[in-house]
PDB file of N, CA and C in Angstrom:
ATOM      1  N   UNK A   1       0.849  -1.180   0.000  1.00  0.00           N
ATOM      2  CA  UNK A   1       0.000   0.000   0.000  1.00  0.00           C
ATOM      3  C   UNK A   1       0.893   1.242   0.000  1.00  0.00           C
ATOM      4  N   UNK A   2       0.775   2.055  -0.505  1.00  0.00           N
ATOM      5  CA  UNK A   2       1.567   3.343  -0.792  1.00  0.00           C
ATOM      6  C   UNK A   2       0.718   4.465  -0.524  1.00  0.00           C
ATOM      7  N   UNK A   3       0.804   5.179   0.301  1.00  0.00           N
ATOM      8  CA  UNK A   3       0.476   6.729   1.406  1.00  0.00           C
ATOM      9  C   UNK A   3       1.048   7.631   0.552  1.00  0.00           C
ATOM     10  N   UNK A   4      -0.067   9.019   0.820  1.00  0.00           N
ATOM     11  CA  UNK A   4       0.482   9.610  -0.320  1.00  0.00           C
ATOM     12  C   UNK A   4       1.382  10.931   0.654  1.00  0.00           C
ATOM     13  N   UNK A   5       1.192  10.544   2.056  1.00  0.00           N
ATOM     14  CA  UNK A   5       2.235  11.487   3.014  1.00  0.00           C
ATOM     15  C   UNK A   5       2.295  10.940   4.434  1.00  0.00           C
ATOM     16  N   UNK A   6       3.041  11.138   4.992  1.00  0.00           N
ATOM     17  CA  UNK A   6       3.704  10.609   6.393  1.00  0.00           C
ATOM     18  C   UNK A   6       2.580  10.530   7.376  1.00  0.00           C
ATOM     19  N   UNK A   7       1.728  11.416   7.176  1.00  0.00           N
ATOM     20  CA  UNK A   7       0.573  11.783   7.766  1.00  0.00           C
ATOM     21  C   UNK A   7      -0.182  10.609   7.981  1.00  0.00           C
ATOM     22  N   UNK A   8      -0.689  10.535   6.610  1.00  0.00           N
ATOM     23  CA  UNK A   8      -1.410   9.305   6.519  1.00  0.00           C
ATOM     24  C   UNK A   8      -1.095   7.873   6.720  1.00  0.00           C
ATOM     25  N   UNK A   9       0.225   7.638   6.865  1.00  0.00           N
ATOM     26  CA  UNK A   9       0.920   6.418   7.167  1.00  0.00           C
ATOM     27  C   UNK A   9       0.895   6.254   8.414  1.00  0.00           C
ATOM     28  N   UNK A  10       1.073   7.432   9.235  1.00  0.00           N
ATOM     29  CA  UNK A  10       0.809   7.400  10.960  1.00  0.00           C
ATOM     30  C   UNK A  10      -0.237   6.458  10.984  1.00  0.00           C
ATOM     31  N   UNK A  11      -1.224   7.875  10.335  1.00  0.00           N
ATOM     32  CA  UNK A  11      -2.737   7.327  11.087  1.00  0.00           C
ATOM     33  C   UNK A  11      -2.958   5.708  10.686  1.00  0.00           C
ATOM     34  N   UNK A  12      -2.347   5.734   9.656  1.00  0.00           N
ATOM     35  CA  UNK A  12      -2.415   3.911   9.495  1.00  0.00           C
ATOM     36  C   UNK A  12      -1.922   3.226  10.830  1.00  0.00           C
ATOM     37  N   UNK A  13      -1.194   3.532  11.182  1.00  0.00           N
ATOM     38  CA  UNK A  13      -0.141   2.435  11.668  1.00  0.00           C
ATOM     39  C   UNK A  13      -0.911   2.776  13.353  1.00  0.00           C
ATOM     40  N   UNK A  14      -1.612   4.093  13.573  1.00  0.00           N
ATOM     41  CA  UNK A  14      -2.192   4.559  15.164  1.00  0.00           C
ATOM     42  C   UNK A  14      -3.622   3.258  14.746  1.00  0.00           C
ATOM     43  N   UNK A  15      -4.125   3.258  13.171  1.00  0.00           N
ATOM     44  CA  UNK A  15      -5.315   2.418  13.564  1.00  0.00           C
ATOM     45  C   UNK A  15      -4.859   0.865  13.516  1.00  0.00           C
ATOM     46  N   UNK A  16      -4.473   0.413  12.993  1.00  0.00           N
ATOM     47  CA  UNK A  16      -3.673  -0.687  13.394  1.00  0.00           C
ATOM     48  C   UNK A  16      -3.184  -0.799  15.132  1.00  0.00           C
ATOM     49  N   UNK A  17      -3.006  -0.173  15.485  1.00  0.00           N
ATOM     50  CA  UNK A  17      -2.735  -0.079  16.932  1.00  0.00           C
ATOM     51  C   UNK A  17      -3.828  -0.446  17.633  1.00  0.00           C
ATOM     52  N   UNK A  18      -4.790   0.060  17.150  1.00  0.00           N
ATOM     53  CA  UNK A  18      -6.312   0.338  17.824  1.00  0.00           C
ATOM     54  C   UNK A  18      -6.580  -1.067  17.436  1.00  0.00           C
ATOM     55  N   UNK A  19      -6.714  -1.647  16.419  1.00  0.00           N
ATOM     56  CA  UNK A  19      -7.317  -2.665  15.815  1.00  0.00           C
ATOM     57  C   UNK A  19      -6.886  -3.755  16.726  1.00  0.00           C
ATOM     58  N   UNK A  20      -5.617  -3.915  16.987  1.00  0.00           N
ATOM     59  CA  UNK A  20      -4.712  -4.852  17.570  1.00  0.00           C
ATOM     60  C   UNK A  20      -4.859  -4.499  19.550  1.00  0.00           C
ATOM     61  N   UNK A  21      -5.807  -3.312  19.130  1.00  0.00           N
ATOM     62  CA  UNK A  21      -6.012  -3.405  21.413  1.00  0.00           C
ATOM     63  C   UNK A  21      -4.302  -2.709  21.858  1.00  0.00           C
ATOM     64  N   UNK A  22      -3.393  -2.266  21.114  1.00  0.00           N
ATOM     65  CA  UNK A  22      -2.209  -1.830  21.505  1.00  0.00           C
ATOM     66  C   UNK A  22      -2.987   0.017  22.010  1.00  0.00           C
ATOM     67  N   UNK A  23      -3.183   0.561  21.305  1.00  0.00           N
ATOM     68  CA  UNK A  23      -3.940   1.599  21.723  1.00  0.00           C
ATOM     69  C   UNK A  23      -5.346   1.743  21.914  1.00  0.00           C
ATOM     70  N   UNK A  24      -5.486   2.604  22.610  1.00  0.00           N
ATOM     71  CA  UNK A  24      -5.225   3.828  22.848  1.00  0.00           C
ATOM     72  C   UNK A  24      -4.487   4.091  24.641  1.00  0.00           C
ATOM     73  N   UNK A  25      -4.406   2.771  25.724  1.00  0.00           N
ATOM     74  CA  UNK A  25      -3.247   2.913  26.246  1.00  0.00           C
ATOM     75  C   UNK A  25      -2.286   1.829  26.509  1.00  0.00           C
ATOM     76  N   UNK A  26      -1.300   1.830  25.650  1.00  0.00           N
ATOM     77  CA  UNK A  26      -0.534   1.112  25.886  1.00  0.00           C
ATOM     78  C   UNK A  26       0.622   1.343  26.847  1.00  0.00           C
ATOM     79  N   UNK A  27       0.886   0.198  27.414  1.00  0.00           N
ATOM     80  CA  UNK A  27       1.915   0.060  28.394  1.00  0.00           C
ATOM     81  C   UNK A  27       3.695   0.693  28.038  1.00  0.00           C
ATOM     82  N   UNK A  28       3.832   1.712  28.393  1.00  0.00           N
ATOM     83  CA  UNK A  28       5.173   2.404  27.954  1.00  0.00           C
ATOM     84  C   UNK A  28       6.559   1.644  28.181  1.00  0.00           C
ATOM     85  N   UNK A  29       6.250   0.643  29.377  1.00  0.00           N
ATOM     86  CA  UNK A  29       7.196  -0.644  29.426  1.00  0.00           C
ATOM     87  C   UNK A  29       7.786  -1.306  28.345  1.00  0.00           C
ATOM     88  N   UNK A  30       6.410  -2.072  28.054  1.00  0.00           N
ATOM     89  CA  UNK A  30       6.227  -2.948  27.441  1.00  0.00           C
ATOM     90  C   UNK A  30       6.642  -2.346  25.645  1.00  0.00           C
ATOM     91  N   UNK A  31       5.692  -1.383  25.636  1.00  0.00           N
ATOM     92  CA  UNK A  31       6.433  -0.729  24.064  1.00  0.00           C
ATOM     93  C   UNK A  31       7.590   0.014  24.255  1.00  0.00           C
ATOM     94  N   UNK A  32       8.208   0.186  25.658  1.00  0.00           N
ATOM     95  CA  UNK A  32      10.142   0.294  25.170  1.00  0.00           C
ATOM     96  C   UNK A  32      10.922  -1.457  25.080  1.00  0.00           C
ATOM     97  N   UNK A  33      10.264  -2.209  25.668  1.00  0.00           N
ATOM     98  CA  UNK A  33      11.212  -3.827  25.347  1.00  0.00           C
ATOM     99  C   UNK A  33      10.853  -3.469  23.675  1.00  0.00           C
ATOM    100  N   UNK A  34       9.675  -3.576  23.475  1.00  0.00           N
ATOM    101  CA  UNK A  34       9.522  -4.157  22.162  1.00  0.00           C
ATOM    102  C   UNK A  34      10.670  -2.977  20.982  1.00  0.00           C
ATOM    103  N   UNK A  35      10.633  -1.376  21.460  1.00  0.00           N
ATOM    104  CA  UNK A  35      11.178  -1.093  20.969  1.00  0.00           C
ATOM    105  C   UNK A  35      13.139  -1.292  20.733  1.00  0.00           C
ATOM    106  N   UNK A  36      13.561  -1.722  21.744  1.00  0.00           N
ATOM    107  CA  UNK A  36      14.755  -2.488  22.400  1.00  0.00           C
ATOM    108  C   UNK A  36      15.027  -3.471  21.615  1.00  0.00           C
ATOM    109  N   UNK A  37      13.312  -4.298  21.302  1.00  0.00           N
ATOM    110  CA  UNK A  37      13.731  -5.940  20.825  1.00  0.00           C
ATOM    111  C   UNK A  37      14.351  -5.458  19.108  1.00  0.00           C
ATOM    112  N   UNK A  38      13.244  -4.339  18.695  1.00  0.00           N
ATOM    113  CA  UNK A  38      13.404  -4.025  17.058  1.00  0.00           C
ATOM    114  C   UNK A  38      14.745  -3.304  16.655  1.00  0.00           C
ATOM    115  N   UNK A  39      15.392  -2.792  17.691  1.00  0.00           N
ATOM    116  CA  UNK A  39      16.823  -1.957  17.514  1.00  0.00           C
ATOM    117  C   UNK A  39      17.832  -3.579  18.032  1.00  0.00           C
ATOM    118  N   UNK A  40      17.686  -3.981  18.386  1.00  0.00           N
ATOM    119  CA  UNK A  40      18.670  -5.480  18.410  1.00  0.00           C
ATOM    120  C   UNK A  40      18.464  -5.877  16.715  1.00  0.00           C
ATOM    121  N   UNK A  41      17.241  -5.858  16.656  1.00  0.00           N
ATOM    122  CA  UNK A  41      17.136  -6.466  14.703  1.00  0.00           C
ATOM    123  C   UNK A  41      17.601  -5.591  13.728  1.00  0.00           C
ATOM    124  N   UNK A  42      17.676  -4.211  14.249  1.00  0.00           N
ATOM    125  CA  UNK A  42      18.393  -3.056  13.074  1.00  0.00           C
ATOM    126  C   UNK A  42      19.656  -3.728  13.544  1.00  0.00           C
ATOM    127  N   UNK A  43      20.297  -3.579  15.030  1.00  0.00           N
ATOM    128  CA  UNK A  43      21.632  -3.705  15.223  1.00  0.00           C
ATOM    129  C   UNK A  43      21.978  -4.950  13.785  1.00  0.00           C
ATOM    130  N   UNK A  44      21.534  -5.984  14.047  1.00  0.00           N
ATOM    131  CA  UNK A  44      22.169  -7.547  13.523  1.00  0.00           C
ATOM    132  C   UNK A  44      21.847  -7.252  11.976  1.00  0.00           C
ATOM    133  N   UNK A  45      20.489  -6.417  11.010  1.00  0.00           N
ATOM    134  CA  UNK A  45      21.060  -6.111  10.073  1.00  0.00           C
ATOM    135  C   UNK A  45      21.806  -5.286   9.631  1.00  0.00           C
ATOM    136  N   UNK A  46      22.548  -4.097   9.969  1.00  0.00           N
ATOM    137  CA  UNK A  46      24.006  -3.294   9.848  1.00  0.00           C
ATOM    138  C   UNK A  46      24.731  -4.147  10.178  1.00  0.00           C
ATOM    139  N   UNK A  47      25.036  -5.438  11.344  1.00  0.00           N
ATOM    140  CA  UNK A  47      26.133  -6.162  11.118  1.00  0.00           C
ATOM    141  C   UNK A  47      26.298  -6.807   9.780  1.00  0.00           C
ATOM    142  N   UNK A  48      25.453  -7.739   9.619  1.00  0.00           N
ATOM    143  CA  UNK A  48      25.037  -8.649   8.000  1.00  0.00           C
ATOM    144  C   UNK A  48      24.826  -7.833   6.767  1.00  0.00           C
ATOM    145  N   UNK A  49      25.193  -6.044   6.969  1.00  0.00           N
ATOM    146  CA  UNK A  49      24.762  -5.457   5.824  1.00  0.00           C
ATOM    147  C   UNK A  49      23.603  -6.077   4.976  1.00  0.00           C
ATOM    148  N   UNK A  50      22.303  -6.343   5.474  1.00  0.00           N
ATOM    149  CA  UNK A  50      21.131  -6.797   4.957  1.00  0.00           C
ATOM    150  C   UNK A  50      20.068  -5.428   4.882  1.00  0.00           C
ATOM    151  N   UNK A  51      20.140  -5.271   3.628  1.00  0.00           N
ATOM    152  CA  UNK A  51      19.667  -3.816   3.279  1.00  0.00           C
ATOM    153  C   UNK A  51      17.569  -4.265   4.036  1.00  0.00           C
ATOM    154  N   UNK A  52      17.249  -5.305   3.629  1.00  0.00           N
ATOM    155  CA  UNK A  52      15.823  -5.252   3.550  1.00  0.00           C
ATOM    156  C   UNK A  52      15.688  -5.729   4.936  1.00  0.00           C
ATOM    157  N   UNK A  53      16.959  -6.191   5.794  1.00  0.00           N
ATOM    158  CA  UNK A  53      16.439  -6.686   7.449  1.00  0.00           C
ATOM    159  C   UNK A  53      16.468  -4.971   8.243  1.00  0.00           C
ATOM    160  N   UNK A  54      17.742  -4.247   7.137  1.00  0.00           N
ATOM    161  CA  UNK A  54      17.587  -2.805   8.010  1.00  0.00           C
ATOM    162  C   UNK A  54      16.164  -1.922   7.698  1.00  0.00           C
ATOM    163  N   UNK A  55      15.391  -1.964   6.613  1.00  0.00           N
ATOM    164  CA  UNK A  55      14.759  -1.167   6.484  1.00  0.00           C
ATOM    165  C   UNK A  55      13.264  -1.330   7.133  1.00  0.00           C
ATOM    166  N   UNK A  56      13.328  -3.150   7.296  1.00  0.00           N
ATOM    167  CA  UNK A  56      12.358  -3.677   8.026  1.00  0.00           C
ATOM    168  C   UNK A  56      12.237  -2.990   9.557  1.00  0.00           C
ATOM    169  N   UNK A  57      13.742  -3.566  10.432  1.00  0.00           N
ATOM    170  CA  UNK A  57      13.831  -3.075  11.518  1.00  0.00           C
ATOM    171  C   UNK A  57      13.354  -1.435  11.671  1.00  0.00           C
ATOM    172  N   UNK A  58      13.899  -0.640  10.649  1.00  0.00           N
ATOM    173  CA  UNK A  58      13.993   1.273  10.864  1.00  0.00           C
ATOM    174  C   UNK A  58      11.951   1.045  11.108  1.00  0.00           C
ATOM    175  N   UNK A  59      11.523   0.487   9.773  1.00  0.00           N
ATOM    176  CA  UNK A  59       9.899   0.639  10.229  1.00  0.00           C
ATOM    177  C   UNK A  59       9.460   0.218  11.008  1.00  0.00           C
ATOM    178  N   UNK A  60       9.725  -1.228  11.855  1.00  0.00           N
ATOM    179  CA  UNK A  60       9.247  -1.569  13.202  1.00  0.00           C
ATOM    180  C   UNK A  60       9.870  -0.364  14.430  1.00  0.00           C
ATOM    181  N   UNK A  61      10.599  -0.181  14.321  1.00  0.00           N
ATOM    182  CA  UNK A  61      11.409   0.966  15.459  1.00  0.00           C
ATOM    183  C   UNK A  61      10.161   2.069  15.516  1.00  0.00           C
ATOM    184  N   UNK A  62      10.298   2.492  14.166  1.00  0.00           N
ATOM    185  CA  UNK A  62       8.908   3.722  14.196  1.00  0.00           C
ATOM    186  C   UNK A  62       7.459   3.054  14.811  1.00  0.00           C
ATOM    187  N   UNK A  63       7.144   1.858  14.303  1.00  0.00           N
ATOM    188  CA  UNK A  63       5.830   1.995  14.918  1.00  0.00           C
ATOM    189  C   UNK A  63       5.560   1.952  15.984  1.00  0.00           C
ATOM    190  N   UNK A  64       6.618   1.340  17.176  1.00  0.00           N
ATOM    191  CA  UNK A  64       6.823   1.014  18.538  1.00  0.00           C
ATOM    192  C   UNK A  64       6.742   2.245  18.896  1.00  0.00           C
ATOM    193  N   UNK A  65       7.547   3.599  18.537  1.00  0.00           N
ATOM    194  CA  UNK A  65       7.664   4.620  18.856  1.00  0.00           C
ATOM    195  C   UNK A  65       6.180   5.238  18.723  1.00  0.00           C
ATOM    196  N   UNK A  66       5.375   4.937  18.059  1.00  0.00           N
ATOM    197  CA  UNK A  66       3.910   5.618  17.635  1.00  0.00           C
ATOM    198  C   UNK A  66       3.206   5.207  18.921  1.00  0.00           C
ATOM    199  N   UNK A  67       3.775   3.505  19.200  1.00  0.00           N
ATOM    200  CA  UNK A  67       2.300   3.199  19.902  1.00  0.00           C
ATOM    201  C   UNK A  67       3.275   4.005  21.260  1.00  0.00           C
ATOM    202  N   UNK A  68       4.721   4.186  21.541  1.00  0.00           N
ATOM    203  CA  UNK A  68       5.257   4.491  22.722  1.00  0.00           C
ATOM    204  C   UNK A  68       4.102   5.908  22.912  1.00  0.00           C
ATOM    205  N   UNK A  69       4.398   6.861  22.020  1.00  0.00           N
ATOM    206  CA  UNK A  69       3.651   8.391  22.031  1.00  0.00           C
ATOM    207  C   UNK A  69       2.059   7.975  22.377  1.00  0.00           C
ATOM    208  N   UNK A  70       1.643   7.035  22.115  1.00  0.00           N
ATOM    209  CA  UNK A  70       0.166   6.714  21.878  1.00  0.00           C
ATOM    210  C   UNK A  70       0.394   6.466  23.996  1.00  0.00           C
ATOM    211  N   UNK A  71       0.998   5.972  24.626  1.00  0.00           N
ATOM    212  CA  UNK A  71       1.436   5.722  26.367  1.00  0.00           C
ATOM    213  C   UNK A  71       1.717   7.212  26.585  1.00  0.00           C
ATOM    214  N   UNK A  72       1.827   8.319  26.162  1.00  0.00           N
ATOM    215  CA  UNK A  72       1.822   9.510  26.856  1.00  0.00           C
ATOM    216  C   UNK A  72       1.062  10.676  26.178  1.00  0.00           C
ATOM    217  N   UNK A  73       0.546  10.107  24.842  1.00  0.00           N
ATOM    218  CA  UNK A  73      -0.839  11.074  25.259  1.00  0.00           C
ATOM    219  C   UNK A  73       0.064  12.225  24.899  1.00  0.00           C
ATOM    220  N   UNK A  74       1.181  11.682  23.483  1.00  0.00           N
ATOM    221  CA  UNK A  74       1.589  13.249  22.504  1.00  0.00           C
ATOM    222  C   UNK A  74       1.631  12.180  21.163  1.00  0.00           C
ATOM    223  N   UNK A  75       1.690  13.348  20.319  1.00  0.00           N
ATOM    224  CA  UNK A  75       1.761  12.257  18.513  1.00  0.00           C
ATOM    225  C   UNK A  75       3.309  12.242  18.302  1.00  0.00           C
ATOM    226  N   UNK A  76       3.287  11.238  17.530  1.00  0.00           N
ATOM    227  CA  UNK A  76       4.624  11.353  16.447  1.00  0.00           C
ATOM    228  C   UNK A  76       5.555  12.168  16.078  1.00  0.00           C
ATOM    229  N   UNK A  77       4.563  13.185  15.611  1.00  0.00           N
ATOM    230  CA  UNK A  77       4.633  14.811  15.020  1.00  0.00           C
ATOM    231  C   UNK A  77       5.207  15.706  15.937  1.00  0.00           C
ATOM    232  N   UNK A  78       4.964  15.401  17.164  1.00  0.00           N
ATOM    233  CA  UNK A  78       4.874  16.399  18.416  1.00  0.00           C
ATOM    234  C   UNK A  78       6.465  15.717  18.810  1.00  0.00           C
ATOM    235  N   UNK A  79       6.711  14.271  18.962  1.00  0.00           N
ATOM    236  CA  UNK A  79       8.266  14.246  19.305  1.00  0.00           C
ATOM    237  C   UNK A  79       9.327  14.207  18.759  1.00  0.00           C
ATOM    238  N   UNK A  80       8.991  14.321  17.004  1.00  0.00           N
ATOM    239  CA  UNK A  80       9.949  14.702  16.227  1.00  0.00           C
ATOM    240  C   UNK A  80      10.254  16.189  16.458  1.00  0.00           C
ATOM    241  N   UNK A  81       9.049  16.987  16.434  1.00  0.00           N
ATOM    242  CA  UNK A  81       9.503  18.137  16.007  1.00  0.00           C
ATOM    243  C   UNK A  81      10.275  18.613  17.340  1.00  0.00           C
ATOM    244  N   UNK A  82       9.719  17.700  18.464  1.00  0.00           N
ATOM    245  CA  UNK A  82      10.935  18.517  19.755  1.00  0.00           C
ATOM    246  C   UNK A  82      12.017  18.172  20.035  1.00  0.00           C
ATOM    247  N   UNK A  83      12.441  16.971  19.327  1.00  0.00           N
ATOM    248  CA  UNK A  83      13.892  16.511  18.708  1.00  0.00           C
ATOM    249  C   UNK A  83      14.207  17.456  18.013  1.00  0.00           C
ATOM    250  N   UNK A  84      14.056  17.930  16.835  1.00  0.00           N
ATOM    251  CA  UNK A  84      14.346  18.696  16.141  1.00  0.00           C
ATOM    252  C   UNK A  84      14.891  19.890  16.554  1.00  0.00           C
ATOM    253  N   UNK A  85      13.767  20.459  17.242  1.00  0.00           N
ATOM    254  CA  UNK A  85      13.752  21.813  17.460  1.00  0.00           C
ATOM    255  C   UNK A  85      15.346  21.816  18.552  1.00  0.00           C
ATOM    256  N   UNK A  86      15.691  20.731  19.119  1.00  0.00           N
ATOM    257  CA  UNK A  86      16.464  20.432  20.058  1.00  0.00           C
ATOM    258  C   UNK A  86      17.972  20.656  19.229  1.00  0.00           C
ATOM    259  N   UNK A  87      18.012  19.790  18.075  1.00  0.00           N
ATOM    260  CA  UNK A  87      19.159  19.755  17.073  1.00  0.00           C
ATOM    261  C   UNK A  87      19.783  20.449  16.545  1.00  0.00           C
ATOM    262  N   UNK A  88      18.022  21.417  16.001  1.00  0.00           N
ATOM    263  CA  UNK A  88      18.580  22.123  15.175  1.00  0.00           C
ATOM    264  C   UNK A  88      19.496  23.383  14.815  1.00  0.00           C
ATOM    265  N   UNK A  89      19.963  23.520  16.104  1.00  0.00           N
ATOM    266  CA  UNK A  89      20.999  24.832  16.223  1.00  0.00           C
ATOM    267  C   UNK A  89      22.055  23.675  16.738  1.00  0.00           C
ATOM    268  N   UNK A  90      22.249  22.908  16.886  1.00  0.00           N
ATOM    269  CA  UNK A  90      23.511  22.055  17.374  1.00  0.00           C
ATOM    270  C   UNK A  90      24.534  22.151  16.837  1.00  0.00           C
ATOM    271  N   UNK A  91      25.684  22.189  17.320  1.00  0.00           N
ATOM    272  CA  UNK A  91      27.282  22.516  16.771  1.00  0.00           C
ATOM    273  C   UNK A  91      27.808  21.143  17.511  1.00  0.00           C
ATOM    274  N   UNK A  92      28.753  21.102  16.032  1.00  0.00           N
ATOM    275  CA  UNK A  92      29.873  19.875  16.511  1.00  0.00           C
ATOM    276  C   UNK A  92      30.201  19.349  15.210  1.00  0.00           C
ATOM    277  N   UNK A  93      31.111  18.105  15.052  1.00  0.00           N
ATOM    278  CA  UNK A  93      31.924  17.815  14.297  1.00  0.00           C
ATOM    279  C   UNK A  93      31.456  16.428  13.760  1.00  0.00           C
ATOM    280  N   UNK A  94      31.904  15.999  12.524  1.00  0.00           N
ATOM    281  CA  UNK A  94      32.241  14.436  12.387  1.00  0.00           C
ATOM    282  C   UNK A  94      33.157  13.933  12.797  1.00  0.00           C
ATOM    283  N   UNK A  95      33.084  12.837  13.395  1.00  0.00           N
ATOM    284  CA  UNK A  95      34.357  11.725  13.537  1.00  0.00           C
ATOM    285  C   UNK A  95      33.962  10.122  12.926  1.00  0.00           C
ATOM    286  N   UNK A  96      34.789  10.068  12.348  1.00  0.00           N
ATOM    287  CA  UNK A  96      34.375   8.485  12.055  1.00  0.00           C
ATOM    288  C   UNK A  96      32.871   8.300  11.987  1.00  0.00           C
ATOM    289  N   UNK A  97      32.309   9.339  10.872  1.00  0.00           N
ATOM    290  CA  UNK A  97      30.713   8.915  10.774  1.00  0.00           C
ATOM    291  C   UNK A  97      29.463   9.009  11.768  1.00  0.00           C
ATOM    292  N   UNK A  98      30.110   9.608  13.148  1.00  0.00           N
ATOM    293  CA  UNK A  98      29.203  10.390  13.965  1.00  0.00           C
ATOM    294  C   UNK A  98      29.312  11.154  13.957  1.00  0.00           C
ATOM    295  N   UNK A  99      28.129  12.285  14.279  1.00  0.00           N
ATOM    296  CA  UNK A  99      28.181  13.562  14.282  1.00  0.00           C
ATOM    297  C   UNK A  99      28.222  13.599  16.447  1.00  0.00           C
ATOM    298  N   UNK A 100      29.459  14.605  16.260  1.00  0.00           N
ATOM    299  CA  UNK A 100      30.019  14.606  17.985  1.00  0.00           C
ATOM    300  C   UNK A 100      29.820  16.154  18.000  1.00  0.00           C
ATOM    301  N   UNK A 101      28.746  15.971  19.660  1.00  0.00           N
ATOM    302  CA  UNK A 101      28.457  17.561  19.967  1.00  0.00           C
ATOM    303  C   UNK A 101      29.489  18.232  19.781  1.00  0.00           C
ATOM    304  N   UNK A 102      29.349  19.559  19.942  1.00  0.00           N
ATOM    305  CA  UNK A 102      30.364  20.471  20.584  1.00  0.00           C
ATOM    306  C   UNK A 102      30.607  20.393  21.872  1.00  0.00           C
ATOM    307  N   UNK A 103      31.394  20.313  22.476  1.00  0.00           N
ATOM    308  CA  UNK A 103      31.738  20.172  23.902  1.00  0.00           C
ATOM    309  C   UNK A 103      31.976  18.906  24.317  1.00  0.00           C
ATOM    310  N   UNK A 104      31.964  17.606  23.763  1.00  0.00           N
ATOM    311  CA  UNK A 104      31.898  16.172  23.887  1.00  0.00           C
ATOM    312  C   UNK A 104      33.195  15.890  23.626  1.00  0.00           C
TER     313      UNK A 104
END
């Protein structure tokens, strides 16, 4: 199925949540293991360079994170953009493919 914006892929993935009894409150525990379990499966595909186990894992990571926001009662939208807003004046350097604060 192909979304014609991010928007609409949320709300997919918030009703799927609903459908499945994960929302509207889910346990913030329980959806950080699961999010824990899906970053062990990104970890092991960047080891195996397995392009379709990483891209699998990056989308399970996000939805854990949807139903996590869906346990405090803010959206998606709302903790990107305060990441962001957090970043986006950030100073610092590359090293070896991380980006390292300033002051670190």
């Amino acid at each position: 199925m192909q979304f014609e914006n991010m928007d609409q892929l949320v709300e997919a993935i918030e009703q799927w949540g609903e459908d499945k009894g994960i929302l509207p409150n889910p346990d913030s525990y329980a959806q950080y293991a699961k999010t824990r379990e899906e970053c062990d499966e990104l970890y092991w595909g960047v080891i195996r360079k397995d392009e379709a186990e990483v891209k699998d894992a990056i989308g399970d990571v996000v939805v854990t994170l949807i139903m996590q926001c869906g346990a405090w009662d803010f959206t998606f939208q709302e903790a990107v953009e305060s990441a962001y807003n957090v970043i986006k004046q950030r100073k610092g350097r590359m090293v070896n493919g991380q980006f390292i604060k300033e002051g670190e």
